[in-house]
C-alpha atoms as a PDB file:
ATOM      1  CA  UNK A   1     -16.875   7.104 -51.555  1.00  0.00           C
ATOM      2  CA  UNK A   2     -19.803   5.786 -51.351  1.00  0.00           C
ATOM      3  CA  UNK A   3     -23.171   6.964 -50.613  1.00  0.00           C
ATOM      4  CA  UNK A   4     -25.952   5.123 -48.418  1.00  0.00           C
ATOM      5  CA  UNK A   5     -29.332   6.792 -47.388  1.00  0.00           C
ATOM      6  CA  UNK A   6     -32.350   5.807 -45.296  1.00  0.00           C
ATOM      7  CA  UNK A   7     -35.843   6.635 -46.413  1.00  0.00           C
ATOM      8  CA  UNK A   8     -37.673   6.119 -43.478  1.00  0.00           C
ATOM      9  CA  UNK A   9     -35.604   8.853 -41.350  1.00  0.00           C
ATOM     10  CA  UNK A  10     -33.290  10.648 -43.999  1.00  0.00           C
ATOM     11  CA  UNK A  11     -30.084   9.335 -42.512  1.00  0.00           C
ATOM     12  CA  UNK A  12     -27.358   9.641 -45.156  1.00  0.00           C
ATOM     13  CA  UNK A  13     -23.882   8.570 -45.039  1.00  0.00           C
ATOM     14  CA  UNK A  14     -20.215   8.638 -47.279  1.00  0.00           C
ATOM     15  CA  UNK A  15     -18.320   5.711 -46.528  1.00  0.00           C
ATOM     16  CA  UNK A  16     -15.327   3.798 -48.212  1.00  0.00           C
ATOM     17  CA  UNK A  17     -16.089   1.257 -46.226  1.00  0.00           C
ATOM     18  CA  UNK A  18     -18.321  -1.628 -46.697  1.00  0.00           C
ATOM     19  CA  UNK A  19     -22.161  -1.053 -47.407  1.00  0.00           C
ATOM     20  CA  UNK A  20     -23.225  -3.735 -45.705  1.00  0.00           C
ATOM     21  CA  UNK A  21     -21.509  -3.050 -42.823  1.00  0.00           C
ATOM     22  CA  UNK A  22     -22.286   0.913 -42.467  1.00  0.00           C
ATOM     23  CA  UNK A  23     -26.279   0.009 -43.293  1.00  0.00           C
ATOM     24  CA  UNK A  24     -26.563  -3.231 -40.560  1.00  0.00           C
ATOM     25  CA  UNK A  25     -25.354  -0.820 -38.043  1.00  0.00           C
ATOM     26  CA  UNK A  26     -27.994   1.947 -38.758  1.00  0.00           C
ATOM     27  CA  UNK A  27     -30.673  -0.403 -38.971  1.00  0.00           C
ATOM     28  CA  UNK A  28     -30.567  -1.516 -35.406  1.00  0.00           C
ATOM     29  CA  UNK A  29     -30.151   2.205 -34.400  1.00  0.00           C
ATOM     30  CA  UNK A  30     -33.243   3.477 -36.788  1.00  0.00           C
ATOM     31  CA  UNK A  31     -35.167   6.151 -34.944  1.00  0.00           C
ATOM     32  CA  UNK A  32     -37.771   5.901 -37.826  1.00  0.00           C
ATOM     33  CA  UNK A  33     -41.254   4.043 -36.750  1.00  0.00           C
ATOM     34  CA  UNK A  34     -41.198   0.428 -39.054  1.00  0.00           C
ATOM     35  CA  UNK A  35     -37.785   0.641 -39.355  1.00  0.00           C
ATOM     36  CA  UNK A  36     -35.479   1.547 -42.009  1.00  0.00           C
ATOM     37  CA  UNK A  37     -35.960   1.458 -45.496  1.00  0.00           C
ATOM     38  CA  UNK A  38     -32.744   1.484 -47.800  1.00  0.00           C
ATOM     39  CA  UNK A  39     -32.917   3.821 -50.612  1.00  0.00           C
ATOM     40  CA  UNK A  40     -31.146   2.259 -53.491  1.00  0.00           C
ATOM     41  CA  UNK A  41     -30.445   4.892 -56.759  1.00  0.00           C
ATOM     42  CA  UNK A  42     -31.873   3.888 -59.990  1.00  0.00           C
ATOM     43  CA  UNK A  43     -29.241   2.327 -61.922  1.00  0.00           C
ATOM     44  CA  UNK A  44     -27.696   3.878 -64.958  1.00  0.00           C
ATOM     45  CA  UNK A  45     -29.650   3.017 -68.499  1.00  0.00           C
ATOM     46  CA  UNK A  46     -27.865  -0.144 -70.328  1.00  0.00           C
ATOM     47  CA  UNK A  47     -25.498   0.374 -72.742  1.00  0.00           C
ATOM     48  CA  UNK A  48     -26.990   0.328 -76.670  1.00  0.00           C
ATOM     49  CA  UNK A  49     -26.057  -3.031 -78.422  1.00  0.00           C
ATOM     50  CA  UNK A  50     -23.938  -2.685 -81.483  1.00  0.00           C
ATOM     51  CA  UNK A  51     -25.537  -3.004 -84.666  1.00  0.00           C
ATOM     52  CA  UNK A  52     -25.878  -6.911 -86.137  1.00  0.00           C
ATOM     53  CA  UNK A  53     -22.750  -7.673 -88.208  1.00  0.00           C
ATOM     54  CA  UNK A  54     -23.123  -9.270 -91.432  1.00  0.00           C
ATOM     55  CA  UNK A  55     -20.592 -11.326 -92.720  1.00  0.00           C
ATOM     56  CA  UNK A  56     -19.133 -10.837 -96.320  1.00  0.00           C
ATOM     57  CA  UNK A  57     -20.163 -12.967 -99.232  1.00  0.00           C
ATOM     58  CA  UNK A  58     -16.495 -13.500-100.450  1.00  0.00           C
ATOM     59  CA  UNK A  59     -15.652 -13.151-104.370  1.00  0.00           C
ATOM     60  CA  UNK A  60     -12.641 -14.499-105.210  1.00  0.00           C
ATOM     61  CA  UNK A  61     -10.044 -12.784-106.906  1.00  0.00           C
ATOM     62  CA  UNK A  62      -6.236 -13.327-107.644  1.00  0.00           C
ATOM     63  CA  UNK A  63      -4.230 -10.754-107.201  1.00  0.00           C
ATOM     64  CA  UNK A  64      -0.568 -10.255-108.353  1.00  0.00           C
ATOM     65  CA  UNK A  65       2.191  -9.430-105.149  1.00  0.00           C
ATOM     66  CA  UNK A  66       5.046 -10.091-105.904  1.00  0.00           C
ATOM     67  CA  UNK A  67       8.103 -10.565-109.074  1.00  0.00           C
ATOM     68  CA  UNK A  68      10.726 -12.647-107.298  1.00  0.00           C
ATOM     69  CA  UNK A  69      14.200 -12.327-108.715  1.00  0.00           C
ATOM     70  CA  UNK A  70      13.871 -15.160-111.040  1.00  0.00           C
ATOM     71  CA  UNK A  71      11.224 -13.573-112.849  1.00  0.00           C
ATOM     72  CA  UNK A  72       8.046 -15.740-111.063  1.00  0.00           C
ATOM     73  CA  UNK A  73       5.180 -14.029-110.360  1.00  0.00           C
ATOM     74  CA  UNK A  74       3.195 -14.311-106.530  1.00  0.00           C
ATOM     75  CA  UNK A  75      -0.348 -14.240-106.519  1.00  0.00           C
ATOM     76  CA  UNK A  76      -2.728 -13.830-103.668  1.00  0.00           C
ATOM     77  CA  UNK A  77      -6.129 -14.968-103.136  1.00  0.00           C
ATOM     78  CA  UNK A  78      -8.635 -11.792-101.962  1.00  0.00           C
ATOM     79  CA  UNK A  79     -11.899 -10.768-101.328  1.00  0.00           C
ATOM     80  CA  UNK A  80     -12.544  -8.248-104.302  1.00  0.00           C
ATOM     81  CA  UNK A  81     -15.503  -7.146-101.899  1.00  0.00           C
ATOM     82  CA  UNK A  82     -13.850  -6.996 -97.948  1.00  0.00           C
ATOM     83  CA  UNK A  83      -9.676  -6.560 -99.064  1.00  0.00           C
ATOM     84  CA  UNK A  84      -9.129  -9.254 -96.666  1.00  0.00           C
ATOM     85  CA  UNK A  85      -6.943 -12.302 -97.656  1.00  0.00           C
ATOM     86  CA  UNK A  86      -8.463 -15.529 -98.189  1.00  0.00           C
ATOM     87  CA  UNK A  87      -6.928 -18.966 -97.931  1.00  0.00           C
ATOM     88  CA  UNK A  88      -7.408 -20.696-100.908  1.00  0.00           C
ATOM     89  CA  UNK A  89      -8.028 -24.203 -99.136  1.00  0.00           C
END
């Protein structure tokens, strides 16, 4: 629902239909001397901004994953500071 008011003569009205509509139809029927005068509700404070991100200064590191069957060790390239994987391009 929605709600629409008039400041000028205290009208109020809960619609679901469209604002536009319900208001245009009050304002040629306003009883109120100069007309009406929409009240529109302060809007809801912005929502905070996350924090700046700062990207990680990678170091390097190979780690051992894997013996295969034949003996051959896997290595991966890491971050030793983040975890994440690296590709060692």
């Amino acid at each position: 629902m929605i709600e629409i008011s008039c400041e000028a003569c205290g009208w109020l009205a809960l619609t679901n239909q469209p604002a536009h509509h319900v208001w245009a139809e009050h304002v040629a029927g306003c009883p109120a001397v100069g007309g009406a005068v929409r009240h529109i509700p302060d809007l809801p404070p912005l929502p905070q901004r996350l924090p700046e991100i700062h990207a990680c200064k990678h170091r390097l590191v190979r780690r051992q994953i894997a013996v295969t069957a034949a003996g051959i060790k896997r290595y991966a390239v890491v971050c030793e500071l983040c975890g994440r994987r690296v590709d060692a391009a």
